[in-house]
N, C-alpha and C. Protein backbone atom coordinates (compact mmCIF):
# COMPACT_ATOMS: atom_id res chain seq x y z
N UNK A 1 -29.42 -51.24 -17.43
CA UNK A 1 -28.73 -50.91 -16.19
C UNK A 1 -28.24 -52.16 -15.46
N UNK A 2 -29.03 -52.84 -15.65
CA UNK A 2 -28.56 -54.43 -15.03
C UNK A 2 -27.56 -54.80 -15.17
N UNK A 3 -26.74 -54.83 -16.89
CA UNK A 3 -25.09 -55.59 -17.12
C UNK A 3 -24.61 -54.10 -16.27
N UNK A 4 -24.59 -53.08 -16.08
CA UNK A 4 -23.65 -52.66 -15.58
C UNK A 4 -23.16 -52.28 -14.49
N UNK A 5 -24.64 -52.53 -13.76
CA UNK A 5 -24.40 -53.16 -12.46
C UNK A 5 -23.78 -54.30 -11.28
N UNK A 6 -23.90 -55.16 -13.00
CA UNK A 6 -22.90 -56.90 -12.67
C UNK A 6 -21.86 -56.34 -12.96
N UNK A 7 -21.20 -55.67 -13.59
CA UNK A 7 -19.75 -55.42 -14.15
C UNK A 7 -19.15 -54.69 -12.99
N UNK A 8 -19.77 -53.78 -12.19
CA UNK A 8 -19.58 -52.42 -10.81
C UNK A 8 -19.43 -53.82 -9.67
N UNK A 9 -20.72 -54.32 -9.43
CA UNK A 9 -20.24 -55.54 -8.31
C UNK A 9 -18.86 -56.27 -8.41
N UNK A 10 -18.70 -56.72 -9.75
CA UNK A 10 -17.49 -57.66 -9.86
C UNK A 10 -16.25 -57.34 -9.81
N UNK A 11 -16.54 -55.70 -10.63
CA UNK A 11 -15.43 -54.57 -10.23
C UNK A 11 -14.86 -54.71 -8.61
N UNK A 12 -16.40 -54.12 -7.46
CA UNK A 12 -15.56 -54.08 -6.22
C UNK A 12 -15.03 -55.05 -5.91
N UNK A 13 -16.03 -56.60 -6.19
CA UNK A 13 -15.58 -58.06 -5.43
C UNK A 13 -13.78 -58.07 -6.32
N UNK A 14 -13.22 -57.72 -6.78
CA UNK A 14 -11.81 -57.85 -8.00
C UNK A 14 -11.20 -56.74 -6.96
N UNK A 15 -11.53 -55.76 -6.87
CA UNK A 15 -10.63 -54.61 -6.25
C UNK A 15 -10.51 -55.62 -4.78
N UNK A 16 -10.94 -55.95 -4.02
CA UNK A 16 -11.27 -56.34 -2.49
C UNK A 16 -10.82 -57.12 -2.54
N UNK A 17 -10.26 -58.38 -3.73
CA UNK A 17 -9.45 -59.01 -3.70
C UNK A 17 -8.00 -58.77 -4.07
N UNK A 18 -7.95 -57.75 -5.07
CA UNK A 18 -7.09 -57.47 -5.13
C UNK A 18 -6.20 -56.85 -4.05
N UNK A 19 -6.93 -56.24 -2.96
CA UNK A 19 -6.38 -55.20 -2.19
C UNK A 19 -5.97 -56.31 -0.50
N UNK A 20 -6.76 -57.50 -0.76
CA UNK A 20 -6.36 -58.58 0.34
C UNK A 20 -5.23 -59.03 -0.01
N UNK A 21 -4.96 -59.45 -1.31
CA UNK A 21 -3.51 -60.44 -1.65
C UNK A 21 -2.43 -59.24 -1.68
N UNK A 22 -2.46 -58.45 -2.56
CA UNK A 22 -1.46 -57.27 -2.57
C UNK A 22 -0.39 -57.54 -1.55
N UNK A 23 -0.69 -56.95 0.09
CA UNK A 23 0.83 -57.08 0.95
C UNK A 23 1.11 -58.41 1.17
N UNK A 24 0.55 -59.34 0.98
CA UNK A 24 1.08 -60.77 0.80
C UNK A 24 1.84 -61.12 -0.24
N UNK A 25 1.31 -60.74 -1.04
CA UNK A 25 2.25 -60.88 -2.19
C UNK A 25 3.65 -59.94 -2.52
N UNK A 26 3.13 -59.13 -1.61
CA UNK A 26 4.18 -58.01 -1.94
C UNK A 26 5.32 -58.68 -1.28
N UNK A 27 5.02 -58.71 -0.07
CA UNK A 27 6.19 -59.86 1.16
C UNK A 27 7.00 -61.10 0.49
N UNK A 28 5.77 -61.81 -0.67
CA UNK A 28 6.79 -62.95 -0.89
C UNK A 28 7.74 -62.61 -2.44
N UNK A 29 6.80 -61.96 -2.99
CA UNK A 29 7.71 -61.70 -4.32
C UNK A 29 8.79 -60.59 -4.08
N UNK A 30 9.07 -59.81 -2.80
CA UNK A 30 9.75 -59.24 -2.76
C UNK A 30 11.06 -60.26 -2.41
N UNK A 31 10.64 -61.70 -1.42
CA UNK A 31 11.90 -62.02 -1.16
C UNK A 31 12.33 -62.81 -2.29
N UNK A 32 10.97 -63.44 -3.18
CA UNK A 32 11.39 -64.15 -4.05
C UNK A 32 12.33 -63.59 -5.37
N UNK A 33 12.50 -62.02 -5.48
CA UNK A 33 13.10 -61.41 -6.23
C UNK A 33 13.95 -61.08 -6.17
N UNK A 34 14.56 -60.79 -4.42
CA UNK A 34 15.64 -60.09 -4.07
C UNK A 34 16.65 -61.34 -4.45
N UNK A 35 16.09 -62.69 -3.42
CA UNK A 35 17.13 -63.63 -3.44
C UNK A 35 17.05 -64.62 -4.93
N UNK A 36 16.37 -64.04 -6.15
CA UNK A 36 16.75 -64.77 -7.43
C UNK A 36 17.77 -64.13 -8.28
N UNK A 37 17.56 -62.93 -7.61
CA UNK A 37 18.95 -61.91 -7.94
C UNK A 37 20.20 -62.04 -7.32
N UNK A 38 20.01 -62.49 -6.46
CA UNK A 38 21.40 -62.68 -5.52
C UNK A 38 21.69 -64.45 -6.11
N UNK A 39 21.11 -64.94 -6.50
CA UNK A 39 21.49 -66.38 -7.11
C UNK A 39 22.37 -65.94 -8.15
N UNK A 40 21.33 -65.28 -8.83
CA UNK A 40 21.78 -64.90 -10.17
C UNK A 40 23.44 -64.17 -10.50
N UNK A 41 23.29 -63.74 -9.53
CA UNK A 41 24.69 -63.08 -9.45
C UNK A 41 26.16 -63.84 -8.38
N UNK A 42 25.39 -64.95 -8.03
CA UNK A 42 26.29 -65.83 -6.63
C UNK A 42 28.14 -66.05 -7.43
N UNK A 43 28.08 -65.96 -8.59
CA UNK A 43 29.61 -66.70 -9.19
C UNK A 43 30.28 -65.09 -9.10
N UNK A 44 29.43 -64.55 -9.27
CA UNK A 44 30.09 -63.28 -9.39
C UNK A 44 30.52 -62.14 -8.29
N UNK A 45 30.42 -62.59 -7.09
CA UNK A 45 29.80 -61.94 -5.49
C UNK A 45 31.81 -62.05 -4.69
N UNK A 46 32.41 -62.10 -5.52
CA UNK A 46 33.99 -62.15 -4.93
C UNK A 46 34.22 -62.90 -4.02
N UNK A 47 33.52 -64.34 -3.98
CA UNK A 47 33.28 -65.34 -3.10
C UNK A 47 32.15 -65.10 -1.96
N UNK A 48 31.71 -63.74 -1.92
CA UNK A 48 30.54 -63.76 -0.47
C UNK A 48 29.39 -64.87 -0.76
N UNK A 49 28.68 -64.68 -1.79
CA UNK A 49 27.46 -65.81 -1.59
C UNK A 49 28.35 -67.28 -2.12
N UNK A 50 29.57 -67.58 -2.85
CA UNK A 50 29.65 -68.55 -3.19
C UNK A 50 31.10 -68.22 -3.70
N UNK A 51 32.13 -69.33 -2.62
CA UNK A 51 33.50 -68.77 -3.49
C UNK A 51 33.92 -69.85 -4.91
N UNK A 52 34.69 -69.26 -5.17
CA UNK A 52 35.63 -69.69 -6.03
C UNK A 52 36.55 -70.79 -6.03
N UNK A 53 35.99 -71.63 -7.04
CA UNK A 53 36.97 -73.02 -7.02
C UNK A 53 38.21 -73.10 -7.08
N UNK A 54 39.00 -73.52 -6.17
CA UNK A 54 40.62 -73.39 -5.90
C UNK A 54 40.59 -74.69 -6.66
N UNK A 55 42.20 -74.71 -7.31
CA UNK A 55 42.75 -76.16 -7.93
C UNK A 55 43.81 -76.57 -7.36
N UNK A 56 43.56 -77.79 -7.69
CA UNK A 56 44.66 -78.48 -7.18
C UNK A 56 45.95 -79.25 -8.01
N UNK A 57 46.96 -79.76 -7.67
CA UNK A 57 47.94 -79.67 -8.24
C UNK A 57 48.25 -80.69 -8.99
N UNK A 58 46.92 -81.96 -9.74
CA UNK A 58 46.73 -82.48 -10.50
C UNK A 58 45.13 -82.70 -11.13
N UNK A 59 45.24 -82.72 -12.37
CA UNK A 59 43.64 -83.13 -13.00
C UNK A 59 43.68 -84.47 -13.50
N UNK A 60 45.07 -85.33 -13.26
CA UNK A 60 45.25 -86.90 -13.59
C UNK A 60 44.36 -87.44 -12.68
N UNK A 61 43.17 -88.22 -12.75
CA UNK A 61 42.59 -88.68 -11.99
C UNK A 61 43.06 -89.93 -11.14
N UNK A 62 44.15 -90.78 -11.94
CA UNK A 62 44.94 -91.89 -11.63
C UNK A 62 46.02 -91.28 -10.39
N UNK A 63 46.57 -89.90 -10.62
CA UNK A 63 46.89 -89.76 -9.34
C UNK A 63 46.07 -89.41 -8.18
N UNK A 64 45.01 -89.31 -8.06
CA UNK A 64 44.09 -88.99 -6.78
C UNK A 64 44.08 -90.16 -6.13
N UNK A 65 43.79 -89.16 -4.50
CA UNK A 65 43.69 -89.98 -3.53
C UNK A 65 42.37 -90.72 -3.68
N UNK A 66 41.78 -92.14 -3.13
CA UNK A 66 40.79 -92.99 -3.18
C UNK A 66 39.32 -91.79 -2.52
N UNK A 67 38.32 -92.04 -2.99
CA UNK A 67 37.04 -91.55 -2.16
C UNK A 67 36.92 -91.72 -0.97
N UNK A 68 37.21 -92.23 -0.34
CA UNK A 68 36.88 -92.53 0.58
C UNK A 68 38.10 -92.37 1.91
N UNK A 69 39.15 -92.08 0.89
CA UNK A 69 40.37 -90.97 2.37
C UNK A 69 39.97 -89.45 1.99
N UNK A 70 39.25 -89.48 0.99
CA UNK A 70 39.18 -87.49 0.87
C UNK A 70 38.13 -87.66 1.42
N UNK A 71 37.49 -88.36 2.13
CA UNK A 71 36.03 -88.16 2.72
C UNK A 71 36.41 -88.26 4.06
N UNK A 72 37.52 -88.56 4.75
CA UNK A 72 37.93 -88.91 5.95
C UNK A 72 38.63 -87.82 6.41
N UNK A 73 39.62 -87.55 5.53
CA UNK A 73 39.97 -86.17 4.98
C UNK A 73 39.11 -84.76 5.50
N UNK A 74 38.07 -84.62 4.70
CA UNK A 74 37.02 -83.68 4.68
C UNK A 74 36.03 -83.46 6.19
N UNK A 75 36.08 -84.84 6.92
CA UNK A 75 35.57 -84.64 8.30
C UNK A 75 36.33 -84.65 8.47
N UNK A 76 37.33 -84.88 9.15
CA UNK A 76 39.09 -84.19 9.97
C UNK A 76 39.31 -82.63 9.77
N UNK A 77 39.14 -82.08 8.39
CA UNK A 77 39.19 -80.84 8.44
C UNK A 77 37.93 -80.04 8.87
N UNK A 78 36.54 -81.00 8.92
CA UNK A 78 35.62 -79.60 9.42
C UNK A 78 36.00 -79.54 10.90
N UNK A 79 36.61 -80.85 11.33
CA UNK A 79 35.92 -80.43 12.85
C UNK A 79 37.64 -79.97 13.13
N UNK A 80 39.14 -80.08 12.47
CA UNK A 80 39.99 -79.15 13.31
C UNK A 80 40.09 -77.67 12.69
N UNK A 81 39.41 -77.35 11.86
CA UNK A 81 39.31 -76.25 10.97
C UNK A 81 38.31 -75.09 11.37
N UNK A 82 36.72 -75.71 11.25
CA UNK A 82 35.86 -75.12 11.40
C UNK A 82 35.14 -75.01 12.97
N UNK A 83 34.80 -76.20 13.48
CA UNK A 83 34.23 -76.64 14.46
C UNK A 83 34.08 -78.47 14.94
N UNK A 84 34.93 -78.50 15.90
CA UNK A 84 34.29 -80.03 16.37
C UNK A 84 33.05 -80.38 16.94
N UNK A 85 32.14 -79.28 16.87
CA UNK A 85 30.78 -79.40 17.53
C UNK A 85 29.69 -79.85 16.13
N UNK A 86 30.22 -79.41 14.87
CA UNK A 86 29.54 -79.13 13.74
C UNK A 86 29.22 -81.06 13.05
N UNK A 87 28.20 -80.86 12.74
CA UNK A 87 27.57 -82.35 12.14
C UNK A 87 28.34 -82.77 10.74
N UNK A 88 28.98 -83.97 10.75
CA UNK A 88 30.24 -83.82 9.42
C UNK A 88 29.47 -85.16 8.62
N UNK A 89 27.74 -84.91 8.77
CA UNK A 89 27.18 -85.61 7.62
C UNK A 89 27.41 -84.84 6.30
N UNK A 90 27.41 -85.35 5.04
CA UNK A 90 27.54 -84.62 3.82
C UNK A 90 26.57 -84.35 3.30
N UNK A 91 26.61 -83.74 2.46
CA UNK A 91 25.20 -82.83 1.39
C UNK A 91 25.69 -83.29 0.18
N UNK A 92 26.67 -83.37 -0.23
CA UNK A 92 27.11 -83.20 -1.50
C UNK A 92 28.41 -83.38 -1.77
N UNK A 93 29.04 -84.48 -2.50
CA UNK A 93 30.40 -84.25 -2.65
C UNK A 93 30.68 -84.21 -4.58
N UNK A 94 31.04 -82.92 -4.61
CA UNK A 94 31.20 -82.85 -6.04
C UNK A 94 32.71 -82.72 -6.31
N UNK A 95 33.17 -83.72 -7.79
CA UNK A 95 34.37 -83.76 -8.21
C UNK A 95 34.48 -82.51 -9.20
N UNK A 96 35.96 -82.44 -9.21
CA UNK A 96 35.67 -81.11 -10.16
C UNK A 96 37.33 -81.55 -11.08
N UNK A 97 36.69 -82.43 -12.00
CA UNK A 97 38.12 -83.25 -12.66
C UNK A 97 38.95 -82.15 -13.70
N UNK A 98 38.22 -80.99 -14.34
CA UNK A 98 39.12 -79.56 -14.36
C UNK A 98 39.88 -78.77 -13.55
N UNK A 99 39.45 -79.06 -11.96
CA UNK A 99 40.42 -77.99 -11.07
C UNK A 99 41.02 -78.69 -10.38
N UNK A 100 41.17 -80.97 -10.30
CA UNK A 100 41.77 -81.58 -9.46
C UNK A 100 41.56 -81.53 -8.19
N UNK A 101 40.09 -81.18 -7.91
CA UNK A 101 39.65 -80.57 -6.30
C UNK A 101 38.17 -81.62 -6.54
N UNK A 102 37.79 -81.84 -5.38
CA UNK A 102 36.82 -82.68 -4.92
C UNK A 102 36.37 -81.37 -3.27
N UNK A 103 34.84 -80.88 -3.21
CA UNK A 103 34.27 -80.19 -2.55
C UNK A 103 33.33 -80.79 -1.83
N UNK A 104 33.37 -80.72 -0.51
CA UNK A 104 32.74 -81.53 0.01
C UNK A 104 31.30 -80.18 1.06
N UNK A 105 30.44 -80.27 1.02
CA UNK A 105 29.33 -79.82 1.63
C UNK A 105 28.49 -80.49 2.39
N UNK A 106 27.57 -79.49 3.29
CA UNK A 106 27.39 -80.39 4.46
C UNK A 106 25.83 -80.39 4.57
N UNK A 107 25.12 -81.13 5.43
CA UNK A 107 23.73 -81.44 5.43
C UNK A 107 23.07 -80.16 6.43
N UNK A 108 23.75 -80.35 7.69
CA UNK A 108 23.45 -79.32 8.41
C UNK A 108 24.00 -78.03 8.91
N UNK A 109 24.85 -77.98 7.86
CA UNK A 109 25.48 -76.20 8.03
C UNK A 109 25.56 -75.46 6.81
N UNK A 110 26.41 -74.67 6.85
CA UNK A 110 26.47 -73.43 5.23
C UNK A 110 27.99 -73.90 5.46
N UNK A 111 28.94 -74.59 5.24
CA UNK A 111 30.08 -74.77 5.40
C UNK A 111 30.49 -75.79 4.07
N UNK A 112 31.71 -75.16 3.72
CA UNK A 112 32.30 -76.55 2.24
C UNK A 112 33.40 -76.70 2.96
N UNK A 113 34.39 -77.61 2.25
CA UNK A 113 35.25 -77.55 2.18
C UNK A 113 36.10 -78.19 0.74
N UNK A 114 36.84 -76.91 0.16
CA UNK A 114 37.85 -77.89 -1.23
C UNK A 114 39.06 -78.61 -0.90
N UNK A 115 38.91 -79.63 -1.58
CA UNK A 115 40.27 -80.75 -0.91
C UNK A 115 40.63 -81.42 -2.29
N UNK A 116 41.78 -81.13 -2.03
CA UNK A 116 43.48 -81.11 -3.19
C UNK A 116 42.97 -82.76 -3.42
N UNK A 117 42.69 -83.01 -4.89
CA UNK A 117 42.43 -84.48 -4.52
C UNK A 117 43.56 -85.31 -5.22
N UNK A 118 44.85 -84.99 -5.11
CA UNK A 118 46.07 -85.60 -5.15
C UNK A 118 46.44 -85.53 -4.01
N UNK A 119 46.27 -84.37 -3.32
CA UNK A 119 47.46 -85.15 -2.08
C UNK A 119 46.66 -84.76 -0.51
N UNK A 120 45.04 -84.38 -0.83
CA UNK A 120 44.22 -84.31 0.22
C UNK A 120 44.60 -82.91 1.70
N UNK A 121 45.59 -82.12 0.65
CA UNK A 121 45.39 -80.98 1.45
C UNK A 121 44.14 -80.05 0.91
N UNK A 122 44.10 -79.50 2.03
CA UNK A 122 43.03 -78.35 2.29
C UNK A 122 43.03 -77.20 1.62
N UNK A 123 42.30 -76.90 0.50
CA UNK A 123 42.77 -75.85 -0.44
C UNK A 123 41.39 -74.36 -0.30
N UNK A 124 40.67 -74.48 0.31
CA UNK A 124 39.65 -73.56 0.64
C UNK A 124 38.50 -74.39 2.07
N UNK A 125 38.17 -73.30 2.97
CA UNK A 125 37.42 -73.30 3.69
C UNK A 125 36.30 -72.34 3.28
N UNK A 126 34.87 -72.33 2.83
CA UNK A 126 34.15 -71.25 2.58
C UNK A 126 32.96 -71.69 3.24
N UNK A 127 32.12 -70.73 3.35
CA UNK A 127 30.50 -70.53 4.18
C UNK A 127 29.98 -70.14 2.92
N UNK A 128 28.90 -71.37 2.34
CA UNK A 128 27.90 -71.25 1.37
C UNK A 128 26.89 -70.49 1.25
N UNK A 129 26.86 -69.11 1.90
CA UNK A 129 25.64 -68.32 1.87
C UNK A 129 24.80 -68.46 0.62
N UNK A 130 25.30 -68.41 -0.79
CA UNK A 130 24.20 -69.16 -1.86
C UNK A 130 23.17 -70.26 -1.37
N UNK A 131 23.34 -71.19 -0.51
CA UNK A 131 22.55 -72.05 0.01
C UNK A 131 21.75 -72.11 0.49
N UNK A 132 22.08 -70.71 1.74
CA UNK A 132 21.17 -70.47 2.38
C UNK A 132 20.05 -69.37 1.91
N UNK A 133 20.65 -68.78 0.65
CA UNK A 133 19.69 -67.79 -0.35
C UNK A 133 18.45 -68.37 -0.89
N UNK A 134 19.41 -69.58 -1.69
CA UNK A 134 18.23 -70.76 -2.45
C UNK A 134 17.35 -71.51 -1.38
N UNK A 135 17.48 -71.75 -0.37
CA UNK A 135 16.89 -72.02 0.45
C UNK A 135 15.74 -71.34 0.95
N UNK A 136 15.75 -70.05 1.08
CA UNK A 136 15.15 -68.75 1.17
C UNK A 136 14.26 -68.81 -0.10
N UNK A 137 15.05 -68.12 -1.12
CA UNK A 137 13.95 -68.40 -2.57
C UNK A 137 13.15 -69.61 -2.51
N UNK A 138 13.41 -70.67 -2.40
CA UNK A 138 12.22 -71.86 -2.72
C UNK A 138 11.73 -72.40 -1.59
N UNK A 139 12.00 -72.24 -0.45
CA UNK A 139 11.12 -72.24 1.01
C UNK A 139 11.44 -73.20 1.58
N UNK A 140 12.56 -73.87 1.07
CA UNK A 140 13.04 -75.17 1.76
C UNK A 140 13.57 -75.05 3.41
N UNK A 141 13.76 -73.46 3.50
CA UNK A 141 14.38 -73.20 4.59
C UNK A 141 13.09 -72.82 5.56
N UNK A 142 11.85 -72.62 4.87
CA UNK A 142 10.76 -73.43 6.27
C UNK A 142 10.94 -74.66 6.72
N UNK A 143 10.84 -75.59 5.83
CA UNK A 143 11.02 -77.02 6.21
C UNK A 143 12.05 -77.32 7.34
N UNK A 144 13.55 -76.78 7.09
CA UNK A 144 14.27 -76.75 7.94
C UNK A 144 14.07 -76.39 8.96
N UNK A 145 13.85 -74.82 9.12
CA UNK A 145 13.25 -74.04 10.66
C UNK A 145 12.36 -74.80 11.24
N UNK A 146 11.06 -75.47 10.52
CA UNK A 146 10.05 -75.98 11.56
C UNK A 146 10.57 -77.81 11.50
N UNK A 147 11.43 -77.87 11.27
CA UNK A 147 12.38 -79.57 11.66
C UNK A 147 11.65 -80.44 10.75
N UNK A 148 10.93 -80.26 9.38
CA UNK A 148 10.06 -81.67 8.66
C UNK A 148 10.45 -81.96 7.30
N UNK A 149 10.45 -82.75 7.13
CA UNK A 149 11.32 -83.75 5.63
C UNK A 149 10.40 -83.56 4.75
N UNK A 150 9.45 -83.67 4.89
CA UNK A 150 8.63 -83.72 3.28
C UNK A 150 8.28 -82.82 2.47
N UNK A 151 8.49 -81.95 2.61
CA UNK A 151 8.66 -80.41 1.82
C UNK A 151 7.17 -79.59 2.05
N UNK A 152 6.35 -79.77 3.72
CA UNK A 152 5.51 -79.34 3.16
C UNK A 152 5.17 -77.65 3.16
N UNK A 153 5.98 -77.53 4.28
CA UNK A 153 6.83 -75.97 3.90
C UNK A 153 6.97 -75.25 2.83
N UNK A 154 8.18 -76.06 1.79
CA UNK A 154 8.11 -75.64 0.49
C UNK A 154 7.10 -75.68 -0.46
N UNK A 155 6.53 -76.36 -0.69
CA UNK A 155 5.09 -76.41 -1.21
C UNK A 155 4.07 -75.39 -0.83
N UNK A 156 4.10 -75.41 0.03
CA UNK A 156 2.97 -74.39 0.81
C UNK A 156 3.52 -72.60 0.48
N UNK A 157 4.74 -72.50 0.67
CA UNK A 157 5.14 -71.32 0.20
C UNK A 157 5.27 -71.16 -1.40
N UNK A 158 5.67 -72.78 -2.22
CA UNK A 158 6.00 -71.73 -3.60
C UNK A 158 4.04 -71.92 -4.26
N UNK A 159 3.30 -72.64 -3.42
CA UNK A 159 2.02 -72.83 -3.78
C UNK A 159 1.28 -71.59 -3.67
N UNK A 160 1.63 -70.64 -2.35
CA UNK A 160 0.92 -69.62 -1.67
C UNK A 160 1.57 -68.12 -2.84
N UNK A 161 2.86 -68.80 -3.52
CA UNK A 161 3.56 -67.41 -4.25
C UNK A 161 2.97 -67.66 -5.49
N UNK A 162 2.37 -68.79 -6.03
CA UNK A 162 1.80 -68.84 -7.59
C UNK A 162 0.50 -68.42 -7.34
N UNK A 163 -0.30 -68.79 -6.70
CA UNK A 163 -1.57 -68.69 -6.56
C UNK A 163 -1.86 -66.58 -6.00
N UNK A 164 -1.10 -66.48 -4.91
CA UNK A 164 -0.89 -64.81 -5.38
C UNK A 164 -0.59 -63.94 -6.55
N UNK A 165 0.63 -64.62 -7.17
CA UNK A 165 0.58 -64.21 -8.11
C UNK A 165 -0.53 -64.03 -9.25
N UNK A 166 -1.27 -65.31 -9.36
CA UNK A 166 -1.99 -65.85 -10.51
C UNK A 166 -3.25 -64.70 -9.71
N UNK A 167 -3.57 -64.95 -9.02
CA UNK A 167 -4.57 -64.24 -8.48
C UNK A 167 -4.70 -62.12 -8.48
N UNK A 168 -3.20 -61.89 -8.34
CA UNK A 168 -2.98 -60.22 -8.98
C UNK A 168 -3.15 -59.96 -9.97
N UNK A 169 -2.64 -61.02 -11.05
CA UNK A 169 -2.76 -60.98 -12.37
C UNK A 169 -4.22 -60.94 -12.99
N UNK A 170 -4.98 -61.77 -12.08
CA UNK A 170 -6.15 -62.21 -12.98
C UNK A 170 -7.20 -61.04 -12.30
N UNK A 171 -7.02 -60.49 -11.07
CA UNK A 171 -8.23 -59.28 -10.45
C UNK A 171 -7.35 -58.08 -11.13
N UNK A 172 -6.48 -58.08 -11.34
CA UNK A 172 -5.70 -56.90 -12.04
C UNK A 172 -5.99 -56.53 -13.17
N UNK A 173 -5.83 -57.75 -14.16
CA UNK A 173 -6.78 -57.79 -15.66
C UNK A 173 -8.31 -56.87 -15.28
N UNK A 174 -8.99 -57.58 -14.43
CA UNK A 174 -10.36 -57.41 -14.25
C UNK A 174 -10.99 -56.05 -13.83
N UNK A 175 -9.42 -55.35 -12.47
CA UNK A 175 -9.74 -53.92 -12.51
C UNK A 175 -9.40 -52.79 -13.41
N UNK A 176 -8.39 -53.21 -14.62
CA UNK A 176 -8.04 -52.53 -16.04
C UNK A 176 -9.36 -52.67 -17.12
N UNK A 177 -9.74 -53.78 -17.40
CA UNK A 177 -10.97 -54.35 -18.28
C UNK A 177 -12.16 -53.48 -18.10
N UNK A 178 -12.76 -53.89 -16.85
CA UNK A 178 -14.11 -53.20 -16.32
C UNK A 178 -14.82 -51.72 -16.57
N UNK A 179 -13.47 -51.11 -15.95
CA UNK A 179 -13.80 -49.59 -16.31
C UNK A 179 -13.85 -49.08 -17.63
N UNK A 180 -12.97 -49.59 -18.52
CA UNK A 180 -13.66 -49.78 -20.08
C UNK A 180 -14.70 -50.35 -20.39
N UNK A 181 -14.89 -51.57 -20.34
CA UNK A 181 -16.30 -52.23 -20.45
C UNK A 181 -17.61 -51.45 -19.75
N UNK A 182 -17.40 -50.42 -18.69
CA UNK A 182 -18.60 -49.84 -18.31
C UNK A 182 -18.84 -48.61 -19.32
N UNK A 183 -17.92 -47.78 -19.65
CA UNK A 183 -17.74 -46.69 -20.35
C UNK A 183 -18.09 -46.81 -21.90
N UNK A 184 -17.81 -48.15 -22.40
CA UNK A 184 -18.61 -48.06 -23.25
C UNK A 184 -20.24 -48.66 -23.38
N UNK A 185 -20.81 -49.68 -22.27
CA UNK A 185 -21.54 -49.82 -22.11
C UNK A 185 -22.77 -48.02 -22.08
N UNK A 186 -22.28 -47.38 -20.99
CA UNK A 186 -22.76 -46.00 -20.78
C UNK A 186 -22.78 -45.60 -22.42
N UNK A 187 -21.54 -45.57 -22.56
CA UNK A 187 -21.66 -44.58 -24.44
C UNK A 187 -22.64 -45.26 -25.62
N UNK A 188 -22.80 -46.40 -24.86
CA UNK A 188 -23.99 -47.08 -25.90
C UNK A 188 -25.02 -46.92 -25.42
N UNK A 189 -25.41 -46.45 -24.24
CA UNK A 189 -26.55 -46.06 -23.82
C UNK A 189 -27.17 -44.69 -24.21
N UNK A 190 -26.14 -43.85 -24.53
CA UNK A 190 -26.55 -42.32 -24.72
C UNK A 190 -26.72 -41.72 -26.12
């Protein structure tokens, strides 16, 4: 009677854990699922989470304008385009020597802009909602909300989503296992 009394204890202590992590986990893998799906699908979203690379009217790189006027360029257009209030530090400036466009993104907004990199007109204005998705999925966008650089936000959330996870998985095993392991314990008893 003894092993199957250890197996019934460990049973409840497995269920009681299981039944603590559950809506926690439910909360994060729900967002972590919704928005890996919405990644997953961002090229394909008719520009809403992420538009479409406009080209420009050379891929000769010898005719492009220098780096550093499409970057002068690119703040001139956020702030008479989008906003002159808006921070025109960069995030990212990616060349795109197939579409003759150079995209410029920003540190502190969801805002791009594509710029003709022959003759530095303005070939798309878009709002990066993909950014702010991925941001969402990997928790970087705590870090942001509570104002701190070192990711400890992100860490703490994708730490708090493995360890739930790992933890459903492993009291989950334990409440499938058990009730077999008692049943035949009993059938070997009789």
């Amino acid at each position: 009677m003894e092993r199957s009394q250890a197996i019934s204890r460990n049973t409840r202590r497995q269920r009681y854990l299981h039944r603590w992590m559950a809506p926690t986990a439910l909360l994060v893998m729900t967002i972590m699922s919704t928005t890996g799906l919405l990644l997953g699908w961002k090229k394909h979203s008719n520009g809403w989470l992420m538009a479409d690379n406009a080209r420009g009217i050379s891929t000769d790189m010898k005719r492009w304008l220098p780096m550093d006027s499409l970057d002068r360029l690119a703040t001139a257009y956020l702030r008479d385009s989008i906003g002159a209030d808006l921070d025109p530090k960069k995030d990212r400036i990616e060349v795109r020597p197939d579409k003759g466009m150079v995209k410029f993104t920003f540190t502190e907004h969801y805002h791009a802009l594509q710029i003709d990199a022959t003759n530095g007109r303005l070939l798309k204005k878009e709002v990066r909602r993909s950014d702010w998705v991925e941001r969402l999925h990997d928790g970087t966008l705590i870090d942001r909300l509570i104002g701190i650089d070192n990711q400890a936000g992100k860490l703490t959330y994708t730490t708090l989503a493995a360890l739930l996870l790992g933890g459903l998985t492993f009291t989950g095993a334990f409440l499938w296992i058990n009730p077999k392991r008692l049943r035949r314990l009993r059938r070997g008893r009789n």
